[in-house]
N, C-alpha and C. Protein backbone atom coordinates (compact mmCIF):
# COMPACT_ATOMS: atom_id res chain seq x y z
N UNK A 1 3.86 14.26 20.70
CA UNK A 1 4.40 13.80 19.42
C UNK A 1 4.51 12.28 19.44
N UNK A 2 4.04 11.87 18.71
CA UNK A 2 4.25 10.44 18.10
C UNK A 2 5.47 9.27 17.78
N UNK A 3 5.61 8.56 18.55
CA UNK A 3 6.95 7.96 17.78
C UNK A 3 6.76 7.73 16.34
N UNK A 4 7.91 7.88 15.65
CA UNK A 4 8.27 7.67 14.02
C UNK A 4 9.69 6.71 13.64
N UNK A 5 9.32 6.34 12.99
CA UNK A 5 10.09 5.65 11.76
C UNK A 5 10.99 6.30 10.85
N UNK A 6 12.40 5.61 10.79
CA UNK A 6 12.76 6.21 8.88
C UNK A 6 12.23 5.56 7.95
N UNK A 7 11.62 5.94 7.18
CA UNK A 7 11.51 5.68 6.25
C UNK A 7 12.34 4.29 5.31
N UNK A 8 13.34 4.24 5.41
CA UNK A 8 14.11 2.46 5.26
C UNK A 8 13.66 1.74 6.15
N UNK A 9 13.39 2.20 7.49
CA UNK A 9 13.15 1.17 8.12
C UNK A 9 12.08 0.79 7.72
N UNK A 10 11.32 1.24 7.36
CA UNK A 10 9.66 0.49 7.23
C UNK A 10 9.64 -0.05 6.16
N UNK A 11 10.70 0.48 4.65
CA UNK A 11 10.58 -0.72 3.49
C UNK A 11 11.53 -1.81 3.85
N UNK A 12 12.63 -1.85 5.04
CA UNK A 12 13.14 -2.87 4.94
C UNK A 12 12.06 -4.28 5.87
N UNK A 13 11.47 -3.64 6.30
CA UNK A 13 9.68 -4.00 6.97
C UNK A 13 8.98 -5.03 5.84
N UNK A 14 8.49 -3.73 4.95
CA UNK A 14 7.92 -4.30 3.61
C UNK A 14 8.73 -5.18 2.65
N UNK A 15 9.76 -5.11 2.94
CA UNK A 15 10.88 -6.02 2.17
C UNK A 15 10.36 -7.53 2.53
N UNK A 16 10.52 -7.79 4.04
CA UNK A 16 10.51 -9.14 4.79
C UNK A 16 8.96 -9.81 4.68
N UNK A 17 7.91 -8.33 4.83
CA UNK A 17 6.38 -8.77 5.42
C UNK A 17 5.93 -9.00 4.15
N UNK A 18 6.33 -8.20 3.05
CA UNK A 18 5.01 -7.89 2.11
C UNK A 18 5.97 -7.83 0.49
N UNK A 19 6.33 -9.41 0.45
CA UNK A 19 7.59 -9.48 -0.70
C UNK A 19 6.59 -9.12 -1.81
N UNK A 20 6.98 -8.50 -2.51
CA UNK A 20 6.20 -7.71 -4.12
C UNK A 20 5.47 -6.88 -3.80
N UNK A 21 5.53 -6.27 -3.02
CA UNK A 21 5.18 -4.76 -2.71
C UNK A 21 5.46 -3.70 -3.93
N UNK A 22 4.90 -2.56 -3.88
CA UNK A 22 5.56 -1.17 -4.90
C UNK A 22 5.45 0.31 -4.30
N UNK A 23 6.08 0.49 -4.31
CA UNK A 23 5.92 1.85 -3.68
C UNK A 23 5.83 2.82 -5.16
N UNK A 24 4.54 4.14 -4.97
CA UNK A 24 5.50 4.82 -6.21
C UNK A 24 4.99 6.37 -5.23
N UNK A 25 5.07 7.60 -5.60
CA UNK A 25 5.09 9.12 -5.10
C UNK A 25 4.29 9.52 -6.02
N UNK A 26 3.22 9.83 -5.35
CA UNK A 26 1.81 10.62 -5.77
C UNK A 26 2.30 11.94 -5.24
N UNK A 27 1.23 12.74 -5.38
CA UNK A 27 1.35 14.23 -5.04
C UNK A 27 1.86 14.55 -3.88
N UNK A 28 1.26 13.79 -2.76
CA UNK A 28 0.95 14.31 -1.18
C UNK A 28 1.23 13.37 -0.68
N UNK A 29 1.72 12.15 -1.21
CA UNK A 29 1.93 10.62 -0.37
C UNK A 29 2.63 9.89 -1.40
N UNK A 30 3.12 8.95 -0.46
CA UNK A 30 3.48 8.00 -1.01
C UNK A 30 2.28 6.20 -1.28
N UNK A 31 2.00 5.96 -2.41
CA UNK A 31 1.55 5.07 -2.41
C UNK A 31 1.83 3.71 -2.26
N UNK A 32 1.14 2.93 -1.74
CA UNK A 32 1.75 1.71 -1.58
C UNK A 32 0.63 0.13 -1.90
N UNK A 33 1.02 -0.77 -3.04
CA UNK A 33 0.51 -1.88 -3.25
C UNK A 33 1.49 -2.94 -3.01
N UNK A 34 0.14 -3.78 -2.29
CA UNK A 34 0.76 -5.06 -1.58
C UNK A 34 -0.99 -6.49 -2.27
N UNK A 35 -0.73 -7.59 -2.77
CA UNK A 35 -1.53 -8.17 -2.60
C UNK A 35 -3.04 -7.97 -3.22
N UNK A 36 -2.99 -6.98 -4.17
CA UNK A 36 -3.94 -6.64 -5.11
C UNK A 36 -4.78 -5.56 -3.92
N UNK A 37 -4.32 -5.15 -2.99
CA UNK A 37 -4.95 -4.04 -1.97
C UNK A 37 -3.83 -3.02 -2.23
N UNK A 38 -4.60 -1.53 -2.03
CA UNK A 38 -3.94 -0.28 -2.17
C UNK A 38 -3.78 0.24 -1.01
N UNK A 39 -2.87 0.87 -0.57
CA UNK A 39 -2.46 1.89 0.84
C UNK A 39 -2.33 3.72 0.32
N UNK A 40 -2.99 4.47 0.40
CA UNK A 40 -2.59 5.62 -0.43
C UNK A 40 -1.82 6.91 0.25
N UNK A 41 -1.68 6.13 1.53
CA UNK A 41 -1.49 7.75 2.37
C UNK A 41 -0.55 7.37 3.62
N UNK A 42 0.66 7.19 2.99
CA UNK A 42 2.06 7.37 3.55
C UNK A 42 2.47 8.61 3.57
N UNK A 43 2.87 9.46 4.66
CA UNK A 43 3.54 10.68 4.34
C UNK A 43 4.80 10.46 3.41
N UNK A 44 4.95 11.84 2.71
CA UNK A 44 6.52 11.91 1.95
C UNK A 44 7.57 12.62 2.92
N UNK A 45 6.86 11.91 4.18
CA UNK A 45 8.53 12.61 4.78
C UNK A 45 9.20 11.03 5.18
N UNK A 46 11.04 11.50 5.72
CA UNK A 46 11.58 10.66 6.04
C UNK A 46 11.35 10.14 7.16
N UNK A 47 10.48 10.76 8.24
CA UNK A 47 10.48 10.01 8.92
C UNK A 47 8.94 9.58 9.58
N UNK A 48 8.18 8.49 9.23
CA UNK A 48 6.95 7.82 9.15
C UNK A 48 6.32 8.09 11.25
N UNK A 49 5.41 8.43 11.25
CA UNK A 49 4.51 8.19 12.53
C UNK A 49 4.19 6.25 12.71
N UNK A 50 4.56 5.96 13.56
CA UNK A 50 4.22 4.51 13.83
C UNK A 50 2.70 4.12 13.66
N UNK A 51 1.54 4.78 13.92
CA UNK A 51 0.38 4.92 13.62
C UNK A 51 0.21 4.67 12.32
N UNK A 52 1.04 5.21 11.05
CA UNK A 52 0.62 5.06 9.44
C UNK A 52 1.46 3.85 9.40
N UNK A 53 1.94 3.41 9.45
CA UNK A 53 2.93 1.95 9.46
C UNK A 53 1.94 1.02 10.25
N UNK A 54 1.30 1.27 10.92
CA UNK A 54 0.51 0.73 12.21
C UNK A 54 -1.09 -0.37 11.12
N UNK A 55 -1.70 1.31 11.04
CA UNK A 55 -2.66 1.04 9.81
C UNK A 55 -2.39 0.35 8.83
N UNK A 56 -1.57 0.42 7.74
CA UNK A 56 -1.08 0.43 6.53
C UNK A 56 -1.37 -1.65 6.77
N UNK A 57 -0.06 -2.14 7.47
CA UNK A 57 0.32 -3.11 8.29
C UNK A 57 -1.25 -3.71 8.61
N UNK A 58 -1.98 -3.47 9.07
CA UNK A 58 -2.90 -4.01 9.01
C UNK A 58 -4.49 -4.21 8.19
N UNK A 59 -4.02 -2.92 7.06
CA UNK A 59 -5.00 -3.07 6.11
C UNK A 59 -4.37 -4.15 4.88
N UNK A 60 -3.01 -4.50 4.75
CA UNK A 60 -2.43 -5.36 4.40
C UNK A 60 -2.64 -6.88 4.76
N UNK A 61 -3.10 -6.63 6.19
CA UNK A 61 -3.08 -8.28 6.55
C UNK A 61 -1.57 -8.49 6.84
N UNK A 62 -0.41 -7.86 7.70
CA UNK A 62 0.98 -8.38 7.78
C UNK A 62 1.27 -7.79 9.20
N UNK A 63 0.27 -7.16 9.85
CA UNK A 63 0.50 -6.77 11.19
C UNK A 63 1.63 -7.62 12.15
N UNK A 64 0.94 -8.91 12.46
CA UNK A 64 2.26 -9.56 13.20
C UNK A 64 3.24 -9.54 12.61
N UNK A 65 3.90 -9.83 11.34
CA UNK A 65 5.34 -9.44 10.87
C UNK A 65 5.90 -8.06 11.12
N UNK A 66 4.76 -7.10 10.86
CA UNK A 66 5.62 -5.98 11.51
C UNK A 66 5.78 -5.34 12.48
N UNK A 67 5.18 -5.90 13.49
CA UNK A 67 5.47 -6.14 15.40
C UNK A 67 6.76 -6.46 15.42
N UNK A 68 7.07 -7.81 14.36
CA UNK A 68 8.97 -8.09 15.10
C UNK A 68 9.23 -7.68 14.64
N UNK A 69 9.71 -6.66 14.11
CA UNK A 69 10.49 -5.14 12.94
C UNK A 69 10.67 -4.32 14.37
N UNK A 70 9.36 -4.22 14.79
CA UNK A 70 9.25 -2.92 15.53
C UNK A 70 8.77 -1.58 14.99
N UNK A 71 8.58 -1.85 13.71
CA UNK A 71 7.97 -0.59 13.10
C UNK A 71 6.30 -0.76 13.35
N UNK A 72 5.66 -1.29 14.68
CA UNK A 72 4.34 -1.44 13.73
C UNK A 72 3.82 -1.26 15.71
């Protein structure tokens, strides 16, 4: 099993890394825009795999910010 995340922790993540972010709840995920780029496949559970925070984080372009979080 994977280390995971809560779920706050990783928007208080996106709070610091990725100011004007949006989150909204699609069917099966949670979506996420940062920077005119889309993320589509956040689980809807509370508590996130470090791997999708991992990705996400770097299809963003904010990877090193979210190394010092620790979510990443």
């Amino acid at each position: 099993m994977s280390a995971s995340v809560p779920f706050a922790e990783m928007r208080k993540m996106l709070d610091k890394c990725a100011p004007g972010y949006t989150i909204r709840l699609a069917n099966h995920s949670h979506v996420i825009t940062y920077n005119n780029r889309v993320y589509p496949s956040i689980p809807k559970f509370d508590k996130i795999e470090i791997g999708h925070i991992r990705k996400m984080a770097r299809h963003f372009g904010i990877l090193d910010c979210a190394k010092k979080f620790g979510v990443a």
